[in-house]
C-alpha atoms as a PDB file:
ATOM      1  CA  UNK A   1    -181.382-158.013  84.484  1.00  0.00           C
ATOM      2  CA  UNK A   2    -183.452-156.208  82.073  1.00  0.00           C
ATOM      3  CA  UNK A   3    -181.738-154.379  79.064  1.00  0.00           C
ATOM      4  CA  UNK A   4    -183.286-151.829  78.228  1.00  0.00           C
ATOM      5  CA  UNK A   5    -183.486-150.262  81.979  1.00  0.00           C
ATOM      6  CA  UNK A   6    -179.563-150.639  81.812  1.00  0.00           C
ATOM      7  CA  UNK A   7    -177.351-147.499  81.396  1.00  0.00           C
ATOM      8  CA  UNK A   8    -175.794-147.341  78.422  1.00  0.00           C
ATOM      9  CA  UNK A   9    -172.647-146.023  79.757  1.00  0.00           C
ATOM     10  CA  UNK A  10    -172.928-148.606  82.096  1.00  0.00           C
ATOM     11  CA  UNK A  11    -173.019-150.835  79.530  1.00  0.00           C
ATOM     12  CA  UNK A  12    -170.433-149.597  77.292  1.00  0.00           C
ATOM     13  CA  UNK A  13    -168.079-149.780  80.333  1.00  0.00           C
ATOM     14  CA  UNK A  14    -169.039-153.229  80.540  1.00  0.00           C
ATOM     15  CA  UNK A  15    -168.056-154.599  77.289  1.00  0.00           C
ATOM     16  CA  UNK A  16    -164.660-152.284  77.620  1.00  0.00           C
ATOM     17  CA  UNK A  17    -164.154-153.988  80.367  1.00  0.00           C
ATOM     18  CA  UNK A  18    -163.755-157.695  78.939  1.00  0.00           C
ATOM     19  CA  UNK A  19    -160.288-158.209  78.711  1.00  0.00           C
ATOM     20  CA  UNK A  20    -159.204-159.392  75.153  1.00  0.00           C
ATOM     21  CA  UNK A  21    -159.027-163.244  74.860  1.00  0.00           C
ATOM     22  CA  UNK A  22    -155.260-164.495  74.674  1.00  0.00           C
ATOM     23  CA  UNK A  23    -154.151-168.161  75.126  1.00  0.00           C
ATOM     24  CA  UNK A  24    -153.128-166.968  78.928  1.00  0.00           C
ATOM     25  CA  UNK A  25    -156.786-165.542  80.313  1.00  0.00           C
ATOM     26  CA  UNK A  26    -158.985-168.025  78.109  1.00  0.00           C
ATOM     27  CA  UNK A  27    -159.712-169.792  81.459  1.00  0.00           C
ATOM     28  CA  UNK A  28    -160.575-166.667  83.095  1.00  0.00           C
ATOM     29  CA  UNK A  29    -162.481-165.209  80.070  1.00  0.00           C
ATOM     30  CA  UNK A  30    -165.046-167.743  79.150  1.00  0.00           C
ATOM     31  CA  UNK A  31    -166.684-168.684  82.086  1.00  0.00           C
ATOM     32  CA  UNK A  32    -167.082-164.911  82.832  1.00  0.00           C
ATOM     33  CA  UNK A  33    -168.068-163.683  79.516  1.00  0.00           C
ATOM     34  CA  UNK A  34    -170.405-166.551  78.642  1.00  0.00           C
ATOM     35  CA  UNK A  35    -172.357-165.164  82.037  1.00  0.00           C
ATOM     36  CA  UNK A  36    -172.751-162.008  80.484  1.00  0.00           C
ATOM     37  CA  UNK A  37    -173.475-163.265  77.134  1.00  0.00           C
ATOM     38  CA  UNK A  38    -176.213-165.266  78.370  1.00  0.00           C
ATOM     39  CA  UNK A  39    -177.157-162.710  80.065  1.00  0.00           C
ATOM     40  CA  UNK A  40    -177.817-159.873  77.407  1.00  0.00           C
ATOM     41  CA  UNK A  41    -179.420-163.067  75.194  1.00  0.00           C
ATOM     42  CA  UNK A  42    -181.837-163.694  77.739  1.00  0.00           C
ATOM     43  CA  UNK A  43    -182.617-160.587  78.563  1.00  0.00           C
ATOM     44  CA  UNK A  44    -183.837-158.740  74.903  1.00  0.00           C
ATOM     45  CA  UNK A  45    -186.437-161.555  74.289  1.00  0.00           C
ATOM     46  CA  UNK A  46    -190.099-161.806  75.155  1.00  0.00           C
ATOM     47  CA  UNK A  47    -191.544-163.963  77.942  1.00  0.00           C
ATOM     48  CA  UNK A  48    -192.784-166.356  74.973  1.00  0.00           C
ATOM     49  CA  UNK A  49    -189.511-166.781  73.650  1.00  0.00           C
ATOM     50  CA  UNK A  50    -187.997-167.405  76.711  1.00  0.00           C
ATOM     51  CA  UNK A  51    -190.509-169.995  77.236  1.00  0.00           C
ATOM     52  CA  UNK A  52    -189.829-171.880  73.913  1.00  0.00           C
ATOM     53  CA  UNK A  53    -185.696-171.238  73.900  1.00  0.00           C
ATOM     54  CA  UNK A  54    -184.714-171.548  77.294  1.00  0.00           C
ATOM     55  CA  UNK A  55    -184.362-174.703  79.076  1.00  0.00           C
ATOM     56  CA  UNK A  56    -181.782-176.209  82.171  1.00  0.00           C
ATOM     57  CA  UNK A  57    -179.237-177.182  79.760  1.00  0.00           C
ATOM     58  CA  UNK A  58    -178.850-174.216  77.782  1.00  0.00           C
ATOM     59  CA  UNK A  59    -179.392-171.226  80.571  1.00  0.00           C
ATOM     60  CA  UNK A  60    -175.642-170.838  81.147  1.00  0.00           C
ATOM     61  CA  UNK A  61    -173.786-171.848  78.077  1.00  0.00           C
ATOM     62  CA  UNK A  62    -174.062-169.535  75.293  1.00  0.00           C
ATOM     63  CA  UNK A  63    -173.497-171.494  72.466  1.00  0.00           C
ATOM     64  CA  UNK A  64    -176.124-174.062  72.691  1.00  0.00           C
ATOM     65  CA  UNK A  65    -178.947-171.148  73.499  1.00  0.00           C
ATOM     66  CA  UNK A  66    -178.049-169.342  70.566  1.00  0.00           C
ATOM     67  CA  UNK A  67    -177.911-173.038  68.666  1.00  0.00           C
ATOM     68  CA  UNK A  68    -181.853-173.268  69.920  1.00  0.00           C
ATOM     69  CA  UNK A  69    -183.246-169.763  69.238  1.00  0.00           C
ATOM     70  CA  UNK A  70    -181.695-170.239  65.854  1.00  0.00           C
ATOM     71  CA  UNK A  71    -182.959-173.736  65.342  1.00  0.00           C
ATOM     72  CA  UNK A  72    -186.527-171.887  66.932  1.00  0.00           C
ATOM     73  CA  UNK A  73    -186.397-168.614  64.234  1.00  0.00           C
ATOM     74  CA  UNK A  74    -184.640-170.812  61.062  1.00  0.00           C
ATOM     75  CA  UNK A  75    -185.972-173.854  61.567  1.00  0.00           C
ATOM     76  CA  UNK A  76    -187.713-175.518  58.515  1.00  0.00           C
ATOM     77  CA  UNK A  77    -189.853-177.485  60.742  1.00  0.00           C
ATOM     78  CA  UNK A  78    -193.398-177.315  58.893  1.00  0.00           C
ATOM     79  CA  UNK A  79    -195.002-175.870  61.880  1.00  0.00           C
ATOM     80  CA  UNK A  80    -192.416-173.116  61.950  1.00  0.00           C
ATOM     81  CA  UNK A  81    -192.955-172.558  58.429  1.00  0.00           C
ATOM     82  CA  UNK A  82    -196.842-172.314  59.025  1.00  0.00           C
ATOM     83  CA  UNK A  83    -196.240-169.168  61.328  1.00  0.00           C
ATOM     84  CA  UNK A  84    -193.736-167.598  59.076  1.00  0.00           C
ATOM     85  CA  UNK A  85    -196.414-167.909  55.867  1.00  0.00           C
ATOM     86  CA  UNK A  86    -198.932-166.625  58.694  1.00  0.00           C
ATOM     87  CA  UNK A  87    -196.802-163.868  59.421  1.00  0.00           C
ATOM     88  CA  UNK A  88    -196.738-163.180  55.721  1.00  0.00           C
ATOM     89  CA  UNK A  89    -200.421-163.700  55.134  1.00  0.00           C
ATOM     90  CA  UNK A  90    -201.660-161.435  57.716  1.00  0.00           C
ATOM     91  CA  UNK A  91    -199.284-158.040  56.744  1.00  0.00           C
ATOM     92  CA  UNK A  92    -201.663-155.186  56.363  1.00  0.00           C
ATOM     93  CA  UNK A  93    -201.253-152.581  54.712  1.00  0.00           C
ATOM     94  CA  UNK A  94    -202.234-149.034  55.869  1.00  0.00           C
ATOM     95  CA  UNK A  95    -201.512-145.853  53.815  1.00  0.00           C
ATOM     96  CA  UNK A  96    -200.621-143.717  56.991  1.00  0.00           C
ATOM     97  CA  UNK A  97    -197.872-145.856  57.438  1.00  0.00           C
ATOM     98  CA  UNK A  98    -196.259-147.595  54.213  1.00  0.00           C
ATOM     99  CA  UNK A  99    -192.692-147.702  55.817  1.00  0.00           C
ATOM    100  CA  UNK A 100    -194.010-150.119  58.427  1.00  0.00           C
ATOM    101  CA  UNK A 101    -195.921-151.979  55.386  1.00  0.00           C
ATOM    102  CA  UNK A 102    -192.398-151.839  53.533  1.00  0.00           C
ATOM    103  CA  UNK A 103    -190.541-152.983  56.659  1.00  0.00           C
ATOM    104  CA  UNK A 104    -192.582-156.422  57.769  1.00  0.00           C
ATOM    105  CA  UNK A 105    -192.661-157.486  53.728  1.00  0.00           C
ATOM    106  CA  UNK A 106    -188.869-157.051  53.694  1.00  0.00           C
ATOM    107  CA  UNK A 107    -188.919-159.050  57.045  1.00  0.00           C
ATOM    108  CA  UNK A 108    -191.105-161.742  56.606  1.00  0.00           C
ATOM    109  CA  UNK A 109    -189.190-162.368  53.105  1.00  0.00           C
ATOM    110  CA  UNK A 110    -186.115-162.814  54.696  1.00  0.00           C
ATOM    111  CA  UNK A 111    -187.437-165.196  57.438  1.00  0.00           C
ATOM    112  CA  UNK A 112    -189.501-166.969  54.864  1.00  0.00           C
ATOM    113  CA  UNK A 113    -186.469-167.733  52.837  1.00  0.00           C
ATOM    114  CA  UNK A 114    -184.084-168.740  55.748  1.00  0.00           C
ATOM    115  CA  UNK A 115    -187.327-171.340  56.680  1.00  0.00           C
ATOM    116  CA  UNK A 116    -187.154-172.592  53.262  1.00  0.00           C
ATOM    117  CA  UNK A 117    -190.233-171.674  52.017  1.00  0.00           C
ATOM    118  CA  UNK A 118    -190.111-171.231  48.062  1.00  0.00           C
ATOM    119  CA  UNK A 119    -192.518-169.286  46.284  1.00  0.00           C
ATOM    120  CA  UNK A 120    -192.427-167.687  43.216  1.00  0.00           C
ATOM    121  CA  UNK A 121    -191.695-163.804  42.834  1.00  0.00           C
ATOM    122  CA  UNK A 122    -194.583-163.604  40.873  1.00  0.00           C
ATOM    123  CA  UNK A 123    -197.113-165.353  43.342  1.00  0.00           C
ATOM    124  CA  UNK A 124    -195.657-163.087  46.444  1.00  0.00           C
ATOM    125  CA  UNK A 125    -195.723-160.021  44.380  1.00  0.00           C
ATOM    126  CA  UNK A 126    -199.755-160.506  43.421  1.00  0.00           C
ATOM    127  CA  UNK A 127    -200.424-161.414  47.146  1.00  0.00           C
ATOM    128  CA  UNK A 128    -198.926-158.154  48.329  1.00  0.00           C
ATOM    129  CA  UNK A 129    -200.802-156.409  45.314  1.00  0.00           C
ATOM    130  CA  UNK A 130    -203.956-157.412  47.331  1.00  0.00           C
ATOM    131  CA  UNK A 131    -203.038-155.800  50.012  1.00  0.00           C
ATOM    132  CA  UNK A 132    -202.793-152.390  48.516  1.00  0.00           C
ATOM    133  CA  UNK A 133    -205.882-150.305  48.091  1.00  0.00           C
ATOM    134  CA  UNK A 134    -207.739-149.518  45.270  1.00  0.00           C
ATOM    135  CA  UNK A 135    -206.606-145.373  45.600  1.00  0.00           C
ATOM    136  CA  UNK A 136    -203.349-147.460  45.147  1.00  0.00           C
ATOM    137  CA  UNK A 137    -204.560-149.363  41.601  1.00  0.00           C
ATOM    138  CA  UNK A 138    -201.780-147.042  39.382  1.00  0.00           C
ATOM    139  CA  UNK A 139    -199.222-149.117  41.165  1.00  0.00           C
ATOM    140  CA  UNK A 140    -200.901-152.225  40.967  1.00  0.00           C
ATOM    141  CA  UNK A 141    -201.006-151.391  37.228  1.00  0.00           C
ATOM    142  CA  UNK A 142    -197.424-150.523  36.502  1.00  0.00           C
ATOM    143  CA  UNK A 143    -196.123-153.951  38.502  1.00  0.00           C
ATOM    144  CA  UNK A 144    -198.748-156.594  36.240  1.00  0.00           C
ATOM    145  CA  UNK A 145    -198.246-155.151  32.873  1.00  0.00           C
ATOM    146  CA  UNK A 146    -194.911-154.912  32.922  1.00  0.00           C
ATOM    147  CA  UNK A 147    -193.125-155.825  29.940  1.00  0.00           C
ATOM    148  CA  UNK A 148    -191.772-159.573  30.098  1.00  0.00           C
ATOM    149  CA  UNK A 149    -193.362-159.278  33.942  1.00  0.00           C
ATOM    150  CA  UNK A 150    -189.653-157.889  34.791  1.00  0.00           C
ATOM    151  CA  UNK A 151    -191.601-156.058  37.634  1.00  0.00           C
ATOM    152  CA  UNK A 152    -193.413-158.526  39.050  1.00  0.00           C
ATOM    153  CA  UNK A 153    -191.183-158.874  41.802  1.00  0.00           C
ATOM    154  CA  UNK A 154    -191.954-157.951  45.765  1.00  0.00           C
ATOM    155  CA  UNK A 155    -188.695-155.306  45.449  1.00  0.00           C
ATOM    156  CA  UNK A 156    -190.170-153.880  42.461  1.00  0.00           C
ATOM    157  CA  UNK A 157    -193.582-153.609  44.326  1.00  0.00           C
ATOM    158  CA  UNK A 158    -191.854-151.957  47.250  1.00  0.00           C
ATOM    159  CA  UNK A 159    -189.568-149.788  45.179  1.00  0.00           C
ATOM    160  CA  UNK A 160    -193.059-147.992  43.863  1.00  0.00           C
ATOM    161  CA  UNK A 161    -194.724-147.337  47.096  1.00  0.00           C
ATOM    162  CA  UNK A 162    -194.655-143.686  48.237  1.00  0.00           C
ATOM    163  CA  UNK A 163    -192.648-143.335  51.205  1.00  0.00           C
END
């Protein structure tokens, strides 16, 4: 089954067709919506994923695969929190496309934060500063001498950038 050759009427159709859960079709309803479930789950992730995630136990029951991609994307395991800070490190910046710039610092922020890695605003806002080019330098300007360093901040960096 692979999403994203599926129909979306078909799909649509689909989902209408799962009858809402009531104490009298619960029997009927999880067994046959946990197949589908799984089924959209397993199919909108990469063949590495599915590699790391999916295992004998956890192929037909919902809950615990979504228990183990979370624990895989959340977890605060140092070795998850090595690629996350990778992920970070290696954004680059190109001025054709600052929306895609804007986009994976937003990202990785997010994912850095639910892996429990604590930086200061500060310290992320000067790493992102040297990612920026020098043609760039005005904005690199504007965020350090800030008054109080109010701005020095990765929003504040991101709110500057020309779209």
């Amino acid at each position: 089954l692979v999403m994203d050759e599926i129909n979306p009427t078909i799909l649509k159709t689909t989902i209408e067709a799962i009858p809402i859960l009531t104490e009298d079709n619960f029997s009927i309803w999880k067994p046959s919506d946990n197949m589908i479930l799984c089924a959209i789950i397993m199919a909108k992730h990469s063949a590495t994923t599915h590699n790391n995630v999916v295992t004998s136990t956890n192929e037909d029951d919902t809950i615990a695969l979504w228990k183990t991609i979370l624990k895989r994307f959340i977890s605060t395991e140092p070795s998850n929190c090595a690629c996350v800070y990778s992920q970070f490190a290696n954004i680059s910046f190109n001025t054709s496309n600052i929306e895609k710039f804007i986009t994976e610092v937003r990202s990785t922020l997010v994912k850095m934060e639910d892996a429990g890695i604590n930086m200061e605003k500060d310290i992320i806002t000067y790493d992102l500063l040297s990612h920026l080019l020098s043609s760039l330098d005005n904005i690199n300007q504007s965020i350090t001498h800030s008054r109080n360093g109010e701005d020095i901040k990765p929003e504040a960096l991101l709110d500057h950038l020309p779209e």
